[in-house]
PDB file of N, CA and C in Angstrom:
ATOM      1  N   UNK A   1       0.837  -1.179   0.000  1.00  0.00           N
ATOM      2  CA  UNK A   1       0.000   0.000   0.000  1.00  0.00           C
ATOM      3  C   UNK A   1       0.883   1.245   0.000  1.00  0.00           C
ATOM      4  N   UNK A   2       0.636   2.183  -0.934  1.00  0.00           N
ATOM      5  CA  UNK A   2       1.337   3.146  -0.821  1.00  0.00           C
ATOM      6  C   UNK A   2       1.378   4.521   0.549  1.00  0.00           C
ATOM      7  N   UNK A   3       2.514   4.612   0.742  1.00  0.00           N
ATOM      8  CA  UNK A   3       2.526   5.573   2.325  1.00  0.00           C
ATOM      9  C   UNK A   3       1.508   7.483   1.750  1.00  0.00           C
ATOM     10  N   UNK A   4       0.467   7.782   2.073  1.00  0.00           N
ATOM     11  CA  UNK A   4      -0.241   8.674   1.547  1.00  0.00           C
ATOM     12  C   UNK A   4      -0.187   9.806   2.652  1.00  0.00           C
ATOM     13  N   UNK A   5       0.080  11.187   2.019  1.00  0.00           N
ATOM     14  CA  UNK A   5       0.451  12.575   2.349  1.00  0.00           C
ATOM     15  C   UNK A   5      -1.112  13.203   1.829  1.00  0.00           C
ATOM     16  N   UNK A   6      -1.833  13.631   2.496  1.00  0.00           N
ATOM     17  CA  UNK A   6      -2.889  14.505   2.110  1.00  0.00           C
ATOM     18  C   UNK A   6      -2.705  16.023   2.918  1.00  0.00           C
ATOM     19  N   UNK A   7      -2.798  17.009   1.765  1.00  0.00           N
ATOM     20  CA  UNK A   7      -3.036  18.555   2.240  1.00  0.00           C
ATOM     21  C   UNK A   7      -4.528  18.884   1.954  1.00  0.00           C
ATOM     22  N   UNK A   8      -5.443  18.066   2.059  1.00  0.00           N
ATOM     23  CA  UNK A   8      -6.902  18.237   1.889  1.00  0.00           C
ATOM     24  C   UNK A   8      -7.374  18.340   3.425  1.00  0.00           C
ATOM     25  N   UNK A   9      -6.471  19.258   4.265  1.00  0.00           N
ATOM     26  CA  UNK A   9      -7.254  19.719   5.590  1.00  0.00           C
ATOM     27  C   UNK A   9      -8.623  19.793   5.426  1.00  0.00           C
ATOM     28  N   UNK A  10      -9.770  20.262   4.953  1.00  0.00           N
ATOM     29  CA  UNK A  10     -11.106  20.569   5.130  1.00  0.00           C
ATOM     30  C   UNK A  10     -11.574  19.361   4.862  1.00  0.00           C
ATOM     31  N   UNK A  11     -11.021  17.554   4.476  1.00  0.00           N
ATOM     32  CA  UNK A  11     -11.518  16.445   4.691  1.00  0.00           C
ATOM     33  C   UNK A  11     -11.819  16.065   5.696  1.00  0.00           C
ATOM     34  N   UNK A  12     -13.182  15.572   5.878  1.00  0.00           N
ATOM     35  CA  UNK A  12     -13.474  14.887   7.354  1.00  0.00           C
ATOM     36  C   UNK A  12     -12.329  13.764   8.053  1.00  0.00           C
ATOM     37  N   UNK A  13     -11.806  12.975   6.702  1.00  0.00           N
ATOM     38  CA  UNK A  13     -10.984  11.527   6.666  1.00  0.00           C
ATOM     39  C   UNK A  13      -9.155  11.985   7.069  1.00  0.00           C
ATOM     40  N   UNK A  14      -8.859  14.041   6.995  1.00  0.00           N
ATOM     41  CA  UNK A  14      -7.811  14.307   7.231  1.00  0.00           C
ATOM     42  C   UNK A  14      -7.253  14.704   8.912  1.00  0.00           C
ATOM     43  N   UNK A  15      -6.351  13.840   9.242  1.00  0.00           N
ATOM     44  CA  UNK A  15      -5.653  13.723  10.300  1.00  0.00           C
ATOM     45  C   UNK A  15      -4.132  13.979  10.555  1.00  0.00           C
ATOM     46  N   UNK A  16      -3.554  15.251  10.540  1.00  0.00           N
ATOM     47  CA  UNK A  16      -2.447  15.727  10.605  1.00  0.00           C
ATOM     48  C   UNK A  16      -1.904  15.318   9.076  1.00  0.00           C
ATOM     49  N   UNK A  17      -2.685  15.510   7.926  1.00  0.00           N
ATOM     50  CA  UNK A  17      -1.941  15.212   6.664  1.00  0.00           C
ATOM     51  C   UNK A  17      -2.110  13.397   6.816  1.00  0.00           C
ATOM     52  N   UNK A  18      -2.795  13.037   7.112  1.00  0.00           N
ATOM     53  CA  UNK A  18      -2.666  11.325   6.908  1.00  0.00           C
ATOM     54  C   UNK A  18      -4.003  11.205   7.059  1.00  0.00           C
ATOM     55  N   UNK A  19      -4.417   9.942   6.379  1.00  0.00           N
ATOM     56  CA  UNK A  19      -6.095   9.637   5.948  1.00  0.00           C
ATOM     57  C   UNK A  19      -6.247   8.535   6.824  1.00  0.00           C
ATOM     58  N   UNK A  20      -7.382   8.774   7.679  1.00  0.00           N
ATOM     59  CA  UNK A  20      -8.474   7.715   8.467  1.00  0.00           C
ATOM     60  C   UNK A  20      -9.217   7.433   7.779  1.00  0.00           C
ATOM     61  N   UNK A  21      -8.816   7.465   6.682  1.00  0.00           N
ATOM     62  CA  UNK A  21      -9.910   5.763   5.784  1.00  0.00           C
ATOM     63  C   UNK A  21      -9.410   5.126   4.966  1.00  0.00           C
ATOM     64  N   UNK A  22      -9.397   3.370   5.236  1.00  0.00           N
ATOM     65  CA  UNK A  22      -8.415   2.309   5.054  1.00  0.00           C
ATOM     66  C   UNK A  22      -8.459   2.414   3.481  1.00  0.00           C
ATOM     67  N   UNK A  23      -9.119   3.186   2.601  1.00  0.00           N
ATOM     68  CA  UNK A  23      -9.412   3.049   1.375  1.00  0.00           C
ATOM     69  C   UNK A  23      -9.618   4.154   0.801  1.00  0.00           C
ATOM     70  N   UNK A  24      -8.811   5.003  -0.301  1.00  0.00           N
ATOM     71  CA  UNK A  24      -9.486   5.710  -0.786  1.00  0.00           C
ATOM     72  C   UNK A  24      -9.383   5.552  -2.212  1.00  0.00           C
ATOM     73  N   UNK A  25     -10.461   6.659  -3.116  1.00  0.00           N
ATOM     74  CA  UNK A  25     -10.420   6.637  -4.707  1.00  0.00           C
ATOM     75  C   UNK A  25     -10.150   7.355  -5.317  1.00  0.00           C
ATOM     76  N   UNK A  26      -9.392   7.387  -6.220  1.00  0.00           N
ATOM     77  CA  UNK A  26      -8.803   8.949  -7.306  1.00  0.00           C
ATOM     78  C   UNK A  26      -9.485   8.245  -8.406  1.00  0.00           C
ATOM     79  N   UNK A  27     -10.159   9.883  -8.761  1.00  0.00           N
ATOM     80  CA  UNK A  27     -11.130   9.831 -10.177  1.00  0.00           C
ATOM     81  C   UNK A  27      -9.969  10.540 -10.662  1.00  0.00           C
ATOM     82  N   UNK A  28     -10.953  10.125 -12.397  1.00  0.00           N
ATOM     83  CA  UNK A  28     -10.304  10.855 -13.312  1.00  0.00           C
ATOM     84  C   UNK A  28     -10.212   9.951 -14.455  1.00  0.00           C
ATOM     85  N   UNK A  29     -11.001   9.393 -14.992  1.00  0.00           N
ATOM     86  CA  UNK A  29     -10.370   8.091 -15.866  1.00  0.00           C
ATOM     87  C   UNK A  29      -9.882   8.610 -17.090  1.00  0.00           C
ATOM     88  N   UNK A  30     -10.212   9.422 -17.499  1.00  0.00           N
ATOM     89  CA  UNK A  30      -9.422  10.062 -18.820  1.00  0.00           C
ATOM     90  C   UNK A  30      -8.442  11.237 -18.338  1.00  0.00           C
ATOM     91  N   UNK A  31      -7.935  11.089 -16.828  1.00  0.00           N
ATOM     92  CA  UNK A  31      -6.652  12.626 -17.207  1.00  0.00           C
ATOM     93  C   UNK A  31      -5.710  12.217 -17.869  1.00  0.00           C
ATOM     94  N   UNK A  32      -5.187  13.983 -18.085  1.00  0.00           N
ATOM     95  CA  UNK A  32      -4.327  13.450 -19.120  1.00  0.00           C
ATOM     96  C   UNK A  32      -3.199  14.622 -17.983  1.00  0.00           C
ATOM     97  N   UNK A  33      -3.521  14.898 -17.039  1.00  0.00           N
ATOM     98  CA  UNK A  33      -2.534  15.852 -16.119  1.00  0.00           C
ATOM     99  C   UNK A  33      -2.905  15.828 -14.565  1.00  0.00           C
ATOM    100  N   UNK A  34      -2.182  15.945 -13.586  1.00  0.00           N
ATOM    101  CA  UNK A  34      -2.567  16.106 -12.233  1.00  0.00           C
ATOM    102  C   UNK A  34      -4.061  17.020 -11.855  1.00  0.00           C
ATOM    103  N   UNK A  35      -4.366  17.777 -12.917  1.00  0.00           N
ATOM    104  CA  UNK A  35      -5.639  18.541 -12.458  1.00  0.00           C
ATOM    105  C   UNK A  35      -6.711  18.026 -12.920  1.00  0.00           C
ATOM    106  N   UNK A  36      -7.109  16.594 -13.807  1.00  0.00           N
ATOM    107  CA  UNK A  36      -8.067  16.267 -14.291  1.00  0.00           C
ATOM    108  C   UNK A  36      -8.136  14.622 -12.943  1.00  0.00           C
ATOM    109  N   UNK A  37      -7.523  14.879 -11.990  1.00  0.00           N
ATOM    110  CA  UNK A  37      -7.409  13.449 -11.384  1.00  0.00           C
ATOM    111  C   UNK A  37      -8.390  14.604 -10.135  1.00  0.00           C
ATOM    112  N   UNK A  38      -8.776  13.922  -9.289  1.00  0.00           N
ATOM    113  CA  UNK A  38      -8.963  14.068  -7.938  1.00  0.00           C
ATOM    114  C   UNK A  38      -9.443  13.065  -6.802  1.00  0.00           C
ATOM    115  N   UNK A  39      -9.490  13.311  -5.631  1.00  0.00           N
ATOM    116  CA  UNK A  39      -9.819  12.430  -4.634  1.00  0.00           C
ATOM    117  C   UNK A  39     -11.419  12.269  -4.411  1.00  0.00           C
ATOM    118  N   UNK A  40     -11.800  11.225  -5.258  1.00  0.00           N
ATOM    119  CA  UNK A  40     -13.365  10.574  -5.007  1.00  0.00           C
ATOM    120  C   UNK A  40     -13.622  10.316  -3.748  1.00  0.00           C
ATOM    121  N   UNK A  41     -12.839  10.147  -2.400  1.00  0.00           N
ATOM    122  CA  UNK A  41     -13.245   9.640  -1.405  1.00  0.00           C
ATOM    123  C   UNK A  41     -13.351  10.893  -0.393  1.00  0.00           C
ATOM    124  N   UNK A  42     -13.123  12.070  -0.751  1.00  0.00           N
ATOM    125  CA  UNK A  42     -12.692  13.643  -0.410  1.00  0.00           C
ATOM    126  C   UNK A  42     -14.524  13.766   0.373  1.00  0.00           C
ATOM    127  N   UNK A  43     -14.799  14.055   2.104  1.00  0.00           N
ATOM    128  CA  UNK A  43     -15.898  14.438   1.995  1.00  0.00           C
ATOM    129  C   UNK A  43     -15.567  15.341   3.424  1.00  0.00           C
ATOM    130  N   UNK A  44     -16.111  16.641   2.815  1.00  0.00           N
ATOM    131  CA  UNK A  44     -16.277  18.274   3.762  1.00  0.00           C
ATOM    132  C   UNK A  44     -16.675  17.650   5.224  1.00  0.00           C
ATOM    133  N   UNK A  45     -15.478  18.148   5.882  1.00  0.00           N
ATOM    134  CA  UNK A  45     -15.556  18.479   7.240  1.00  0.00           C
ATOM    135  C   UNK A  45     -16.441  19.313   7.479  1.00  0.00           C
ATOM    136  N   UNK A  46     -17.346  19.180   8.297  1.00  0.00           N
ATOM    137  CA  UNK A  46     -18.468  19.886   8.758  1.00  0.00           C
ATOM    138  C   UNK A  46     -18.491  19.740  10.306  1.00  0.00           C
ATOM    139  N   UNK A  47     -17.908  21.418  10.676  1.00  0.00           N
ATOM    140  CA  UNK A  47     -17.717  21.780  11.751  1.00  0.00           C
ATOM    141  C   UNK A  47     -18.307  22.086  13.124  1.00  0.00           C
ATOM    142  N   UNK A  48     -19.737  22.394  12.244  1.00  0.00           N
ATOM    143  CA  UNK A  48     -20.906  22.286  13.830  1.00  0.00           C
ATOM    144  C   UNK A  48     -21.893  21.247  14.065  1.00  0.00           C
ATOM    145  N   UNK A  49     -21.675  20.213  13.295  1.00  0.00           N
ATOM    146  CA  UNK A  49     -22.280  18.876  13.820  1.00  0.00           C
ATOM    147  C   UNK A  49     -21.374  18.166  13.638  1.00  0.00           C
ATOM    148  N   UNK A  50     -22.078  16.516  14.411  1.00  0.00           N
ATOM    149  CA  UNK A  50     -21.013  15.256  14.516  1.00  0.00           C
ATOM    150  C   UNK A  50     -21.758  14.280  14.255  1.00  0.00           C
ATOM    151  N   UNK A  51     -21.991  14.096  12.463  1.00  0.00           N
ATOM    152  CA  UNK A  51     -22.046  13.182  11.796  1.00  0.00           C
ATOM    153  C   UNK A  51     -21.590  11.907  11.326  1.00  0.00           C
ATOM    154  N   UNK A  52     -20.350  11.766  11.866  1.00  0.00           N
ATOM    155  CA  UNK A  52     -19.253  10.820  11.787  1.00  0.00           C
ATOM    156  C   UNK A  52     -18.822   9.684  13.274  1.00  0.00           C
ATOM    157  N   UNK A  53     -18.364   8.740  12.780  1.00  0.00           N
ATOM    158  CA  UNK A  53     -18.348   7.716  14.140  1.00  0.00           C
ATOM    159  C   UNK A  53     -17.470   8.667  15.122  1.00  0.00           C
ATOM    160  N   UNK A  54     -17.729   8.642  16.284  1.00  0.00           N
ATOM    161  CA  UNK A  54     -17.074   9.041  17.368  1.00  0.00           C
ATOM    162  C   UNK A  54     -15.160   8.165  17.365  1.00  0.00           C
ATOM    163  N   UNK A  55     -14.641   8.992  17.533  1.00  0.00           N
ATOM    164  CA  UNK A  55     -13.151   7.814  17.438  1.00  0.00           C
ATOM    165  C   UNK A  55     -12.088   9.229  17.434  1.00  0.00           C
ATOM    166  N   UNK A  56     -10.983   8.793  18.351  1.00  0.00           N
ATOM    167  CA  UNK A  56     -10.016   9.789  18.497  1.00  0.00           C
ATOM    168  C   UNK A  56      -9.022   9.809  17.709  1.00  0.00           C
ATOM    169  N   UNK A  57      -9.146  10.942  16.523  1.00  0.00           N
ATOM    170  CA  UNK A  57      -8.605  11.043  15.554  1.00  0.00           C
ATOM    171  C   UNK A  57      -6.824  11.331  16.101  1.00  0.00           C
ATOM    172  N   UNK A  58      -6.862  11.719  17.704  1.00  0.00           N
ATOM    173  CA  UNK A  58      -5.662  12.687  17.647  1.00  0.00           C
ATOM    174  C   UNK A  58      -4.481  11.496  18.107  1.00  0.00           C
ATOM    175  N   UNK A  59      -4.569  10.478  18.633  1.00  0.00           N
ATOM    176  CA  UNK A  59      -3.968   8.906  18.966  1.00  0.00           C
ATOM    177  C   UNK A  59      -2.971   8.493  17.664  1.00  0.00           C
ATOM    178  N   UNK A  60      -1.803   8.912  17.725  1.00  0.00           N
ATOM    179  CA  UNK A  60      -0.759   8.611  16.811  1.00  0.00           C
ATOM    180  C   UNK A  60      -1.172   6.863  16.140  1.00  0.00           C
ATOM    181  N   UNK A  61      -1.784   6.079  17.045  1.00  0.00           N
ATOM    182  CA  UNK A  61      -1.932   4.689  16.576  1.00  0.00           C
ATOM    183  C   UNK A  61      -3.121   4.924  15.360  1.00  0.00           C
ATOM    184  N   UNK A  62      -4.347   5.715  15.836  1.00  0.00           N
ATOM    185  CA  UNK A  62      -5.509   5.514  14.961  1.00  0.00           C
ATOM    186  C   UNK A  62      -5.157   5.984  13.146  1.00  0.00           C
ATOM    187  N   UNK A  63      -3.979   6.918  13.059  1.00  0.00           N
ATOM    188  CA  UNK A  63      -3.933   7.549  11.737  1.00  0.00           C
ATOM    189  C   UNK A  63      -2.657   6.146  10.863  1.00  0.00           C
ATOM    190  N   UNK A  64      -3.437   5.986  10.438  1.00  0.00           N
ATOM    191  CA  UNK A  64      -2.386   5.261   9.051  1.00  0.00           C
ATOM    192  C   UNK A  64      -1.811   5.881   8.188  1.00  0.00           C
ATOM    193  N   UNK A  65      -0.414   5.751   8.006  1.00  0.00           N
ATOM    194  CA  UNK A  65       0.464   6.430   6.650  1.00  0.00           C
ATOM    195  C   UNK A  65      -0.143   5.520   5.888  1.00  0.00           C
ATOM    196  N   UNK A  66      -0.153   3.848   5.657  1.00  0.00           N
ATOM    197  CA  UNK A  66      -0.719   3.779   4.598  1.00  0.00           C
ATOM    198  C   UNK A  66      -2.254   3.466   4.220  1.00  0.00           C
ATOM    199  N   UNK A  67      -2.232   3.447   2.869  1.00  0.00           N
ATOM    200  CA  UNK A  67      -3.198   2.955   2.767  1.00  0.00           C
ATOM    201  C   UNK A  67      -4.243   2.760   1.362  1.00  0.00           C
ATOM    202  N   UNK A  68      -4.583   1.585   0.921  1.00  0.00           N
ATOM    203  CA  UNK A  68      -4.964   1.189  -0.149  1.00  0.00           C
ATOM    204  C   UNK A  68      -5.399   2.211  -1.034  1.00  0.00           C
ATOM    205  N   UNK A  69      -5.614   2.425  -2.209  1.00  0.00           N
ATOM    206  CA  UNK A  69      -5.694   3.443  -3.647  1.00  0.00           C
ATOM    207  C   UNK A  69      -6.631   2.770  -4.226  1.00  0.00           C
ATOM    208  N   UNK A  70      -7.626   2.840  -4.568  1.00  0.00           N
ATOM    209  CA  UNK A  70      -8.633   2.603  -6.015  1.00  0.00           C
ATOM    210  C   UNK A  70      -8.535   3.482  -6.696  1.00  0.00           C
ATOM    211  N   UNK A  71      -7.701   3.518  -8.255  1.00  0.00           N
ATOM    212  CA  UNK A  71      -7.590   4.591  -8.891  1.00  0.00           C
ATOM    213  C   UNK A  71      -8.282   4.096 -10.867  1.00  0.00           C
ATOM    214  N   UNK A  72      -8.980   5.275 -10.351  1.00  0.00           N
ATOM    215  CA  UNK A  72      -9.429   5.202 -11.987  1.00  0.00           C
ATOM    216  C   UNK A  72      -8.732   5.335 -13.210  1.00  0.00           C
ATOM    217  N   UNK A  73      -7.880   6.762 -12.918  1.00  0.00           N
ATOM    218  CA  UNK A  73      -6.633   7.213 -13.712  1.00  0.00           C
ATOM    219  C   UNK A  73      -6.440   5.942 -14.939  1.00  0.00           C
ATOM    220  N   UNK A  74      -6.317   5.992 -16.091  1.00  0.00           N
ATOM    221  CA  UNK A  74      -6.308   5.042 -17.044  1.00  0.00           C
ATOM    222  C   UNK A  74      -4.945   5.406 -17.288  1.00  0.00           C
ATOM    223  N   UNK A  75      -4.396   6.726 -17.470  1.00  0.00           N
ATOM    224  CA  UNK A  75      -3.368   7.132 -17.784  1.00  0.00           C
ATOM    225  C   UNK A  75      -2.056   7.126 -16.949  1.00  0.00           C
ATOM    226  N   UNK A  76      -2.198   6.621 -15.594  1.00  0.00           N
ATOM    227  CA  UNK A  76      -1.409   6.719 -14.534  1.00  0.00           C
ATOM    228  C   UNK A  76      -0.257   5.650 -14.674  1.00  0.00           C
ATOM    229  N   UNK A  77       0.939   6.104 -14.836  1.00  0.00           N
ATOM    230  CA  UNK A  77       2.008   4.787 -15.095  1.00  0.00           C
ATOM    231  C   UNK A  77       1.848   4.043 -13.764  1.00  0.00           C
ATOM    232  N   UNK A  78       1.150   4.474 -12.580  1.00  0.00           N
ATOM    233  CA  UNK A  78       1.032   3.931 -11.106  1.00  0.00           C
ATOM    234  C   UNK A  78      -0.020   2.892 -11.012  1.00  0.00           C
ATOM    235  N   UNK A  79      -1.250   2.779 -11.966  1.00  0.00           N
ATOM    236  CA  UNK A  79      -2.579   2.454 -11.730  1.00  0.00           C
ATOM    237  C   UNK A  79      -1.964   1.066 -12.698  1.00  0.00           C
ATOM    238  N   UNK A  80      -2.095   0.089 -11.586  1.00  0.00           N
ATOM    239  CA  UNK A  80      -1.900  -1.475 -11.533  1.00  0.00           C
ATOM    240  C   UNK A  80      -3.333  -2.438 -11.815  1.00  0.00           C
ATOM    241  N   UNK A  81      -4.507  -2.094 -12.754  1.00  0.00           N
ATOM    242  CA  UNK A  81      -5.303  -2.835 -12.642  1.00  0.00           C
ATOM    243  C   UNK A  81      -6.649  -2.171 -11.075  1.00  0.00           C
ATOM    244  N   UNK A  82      -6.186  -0.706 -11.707  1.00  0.00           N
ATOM    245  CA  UNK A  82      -7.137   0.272 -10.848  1.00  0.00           C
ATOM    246  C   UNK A  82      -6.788  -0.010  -9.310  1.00  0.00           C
ATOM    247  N   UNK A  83      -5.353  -0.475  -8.938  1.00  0.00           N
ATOM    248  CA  UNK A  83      -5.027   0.332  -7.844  1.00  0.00           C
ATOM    249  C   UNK A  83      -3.503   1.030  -7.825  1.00  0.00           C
ATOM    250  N   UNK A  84      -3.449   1.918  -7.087  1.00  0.00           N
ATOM    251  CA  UNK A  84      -1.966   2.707  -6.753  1.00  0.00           C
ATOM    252  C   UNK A  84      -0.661   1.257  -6.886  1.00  0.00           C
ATOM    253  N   UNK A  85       0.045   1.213  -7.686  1.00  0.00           N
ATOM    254  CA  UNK A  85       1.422   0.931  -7.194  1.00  0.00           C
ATOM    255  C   UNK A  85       2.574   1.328  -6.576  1.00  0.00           C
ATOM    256  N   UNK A  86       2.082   3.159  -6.118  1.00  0.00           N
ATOM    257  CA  UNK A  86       3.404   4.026  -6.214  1.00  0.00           C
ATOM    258  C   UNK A  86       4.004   3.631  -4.644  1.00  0.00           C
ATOM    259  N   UNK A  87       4.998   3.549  -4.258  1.00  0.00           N
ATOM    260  CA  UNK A  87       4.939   3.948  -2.744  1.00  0.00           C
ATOM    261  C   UNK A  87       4.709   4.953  -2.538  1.00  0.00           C
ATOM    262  N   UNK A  88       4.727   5.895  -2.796  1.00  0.00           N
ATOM    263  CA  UNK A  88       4.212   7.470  -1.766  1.00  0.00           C
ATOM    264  C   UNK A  88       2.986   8.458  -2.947  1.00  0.00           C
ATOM    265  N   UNK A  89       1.968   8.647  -2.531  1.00  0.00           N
ATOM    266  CA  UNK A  89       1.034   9.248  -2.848  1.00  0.00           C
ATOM    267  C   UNK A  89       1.060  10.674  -2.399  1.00  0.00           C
ATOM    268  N   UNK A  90       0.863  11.779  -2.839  1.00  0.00           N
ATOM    269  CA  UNK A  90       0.403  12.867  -2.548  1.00  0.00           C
ATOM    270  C   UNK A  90      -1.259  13.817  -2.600  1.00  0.00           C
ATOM    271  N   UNK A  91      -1.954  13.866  -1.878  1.00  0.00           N
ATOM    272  CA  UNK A  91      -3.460  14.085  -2.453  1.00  0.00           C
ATOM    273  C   UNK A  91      -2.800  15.698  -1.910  1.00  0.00           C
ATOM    274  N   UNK A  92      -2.986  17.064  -3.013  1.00  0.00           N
ATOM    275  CA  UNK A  92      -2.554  18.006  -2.692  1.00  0.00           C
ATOM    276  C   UNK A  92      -3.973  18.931  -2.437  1.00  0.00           C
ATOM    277  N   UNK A  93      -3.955  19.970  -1.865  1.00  0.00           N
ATOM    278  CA  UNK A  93      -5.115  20.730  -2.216  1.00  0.00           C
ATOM    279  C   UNK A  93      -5.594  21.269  -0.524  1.00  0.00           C
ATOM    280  N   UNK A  94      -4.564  22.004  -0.147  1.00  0.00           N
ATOM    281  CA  UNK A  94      -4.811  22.399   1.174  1.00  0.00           C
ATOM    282  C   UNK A  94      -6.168  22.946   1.564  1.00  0.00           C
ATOM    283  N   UNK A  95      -6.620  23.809   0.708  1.00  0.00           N
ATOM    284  CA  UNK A  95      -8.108  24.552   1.068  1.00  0.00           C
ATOM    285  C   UNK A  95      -9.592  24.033   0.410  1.00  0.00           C
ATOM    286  N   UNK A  96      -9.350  22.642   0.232  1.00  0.00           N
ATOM    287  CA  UNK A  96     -10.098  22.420  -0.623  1.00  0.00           C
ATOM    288  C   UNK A  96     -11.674  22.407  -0.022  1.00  0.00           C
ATOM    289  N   UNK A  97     -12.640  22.714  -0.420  1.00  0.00           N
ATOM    290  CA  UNK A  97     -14.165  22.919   0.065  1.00  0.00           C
ATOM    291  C   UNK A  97     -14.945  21.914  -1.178  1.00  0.00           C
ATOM    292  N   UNK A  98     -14.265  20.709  -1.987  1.00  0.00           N
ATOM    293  CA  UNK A  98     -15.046  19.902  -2.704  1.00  0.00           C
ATOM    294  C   UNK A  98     -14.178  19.433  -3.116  1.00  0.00           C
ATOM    295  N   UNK A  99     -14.666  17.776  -3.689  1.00  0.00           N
ATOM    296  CA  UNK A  99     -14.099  17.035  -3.695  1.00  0.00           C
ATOM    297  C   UNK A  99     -13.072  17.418  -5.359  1.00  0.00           C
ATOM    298  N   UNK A 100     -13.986  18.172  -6.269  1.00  0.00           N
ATOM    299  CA  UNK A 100     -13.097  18.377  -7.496  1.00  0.00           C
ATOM    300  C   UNK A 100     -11.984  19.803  -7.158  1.00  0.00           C
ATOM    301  N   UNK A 101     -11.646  20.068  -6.131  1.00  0.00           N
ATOM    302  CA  UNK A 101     -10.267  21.084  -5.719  1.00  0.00           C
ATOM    303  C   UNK A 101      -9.281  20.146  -5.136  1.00  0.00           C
ATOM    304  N   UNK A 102      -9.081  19.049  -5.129  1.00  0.00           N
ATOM    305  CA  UNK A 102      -8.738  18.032  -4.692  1.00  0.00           C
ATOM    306  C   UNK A 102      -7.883  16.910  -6.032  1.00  0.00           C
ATOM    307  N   UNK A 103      -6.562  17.064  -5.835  1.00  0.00           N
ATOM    308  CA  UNK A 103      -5.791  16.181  -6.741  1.00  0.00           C
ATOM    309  C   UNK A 103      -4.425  15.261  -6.414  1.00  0.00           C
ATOM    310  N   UNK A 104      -4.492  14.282  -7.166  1.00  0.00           N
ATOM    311  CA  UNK A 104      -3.271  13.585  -6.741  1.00  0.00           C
ATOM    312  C   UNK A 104      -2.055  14.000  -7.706  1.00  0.00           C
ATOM    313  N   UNK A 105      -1.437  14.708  -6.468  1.00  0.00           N
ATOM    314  CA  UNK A 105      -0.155  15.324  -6.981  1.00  0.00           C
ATOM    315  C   UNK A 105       0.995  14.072  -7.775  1.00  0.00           C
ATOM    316  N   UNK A 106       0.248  12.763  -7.501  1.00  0.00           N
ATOM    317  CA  UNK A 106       1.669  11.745  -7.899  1.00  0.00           C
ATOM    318  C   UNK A 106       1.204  11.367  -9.254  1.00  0.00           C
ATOM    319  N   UNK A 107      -0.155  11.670  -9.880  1.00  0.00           N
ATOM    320  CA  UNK A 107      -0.773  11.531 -11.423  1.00  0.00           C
ATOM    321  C   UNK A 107       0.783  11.478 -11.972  1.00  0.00           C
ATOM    322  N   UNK A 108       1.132  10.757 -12.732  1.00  0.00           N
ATOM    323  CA  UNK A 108       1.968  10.606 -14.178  1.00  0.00           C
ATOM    324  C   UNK A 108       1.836  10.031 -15.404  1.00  0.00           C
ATOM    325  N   UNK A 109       1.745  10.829 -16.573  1.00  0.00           N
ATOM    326  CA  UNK A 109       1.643  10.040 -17.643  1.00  0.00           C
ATOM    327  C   UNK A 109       2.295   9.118 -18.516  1.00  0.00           C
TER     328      UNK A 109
END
């Protein structure tokens, strides 16, 4: 599983730059560049309710560096039969408020 870096702070799933969910998906099946890819599994932190399982995100054990890729990317020299091969993933997009401001910086053609 590749070790994954997310700057998608405004994700519910983001935990100091590392993803609490064992799975995520990069759309994009026809990019042809890092800005036509993004993170399908990307969903808005929403700050005045608690919609989400209760669980302490802040516990160095609960956050995983890695973690499995479903990637659509057709074009991705990484995408093994629609998952990540890379070791290190980047999902970039510090301010993102939706899931299409949201991209995988490791896209290569």
């Amino acid at each position: 599983m590749p070790k994954l870096k997310c700057d998608a702070k405004t994700c519910a799933f983001n935990s100091k730059e590392y993803c609490c969910k064992s799975i995520i998906r990069i759309i994009g099946p026809t990019a042809k560049t890092t800005a036509d890819t993004a993170c399908g599994s990307y969903h808005a932190r929403k700050h005045d309710t608690y919609d989400t399982e209760f669980a302490s995100m802040e516990a160095s054990e609960s956050i995983n560096q890695y973690v499995s890729i479903d990637c659509e990317s057709k074009n991705c020299k990484f995408n093994r039969n629609h998952k990540c091969s890379s070791d290190h993933v980047h999902i970039e997009k510090g301010k993102s408020n939706q899931m299409t401001e949201t991209m995988c910086e490791t896209f290569c053609e």
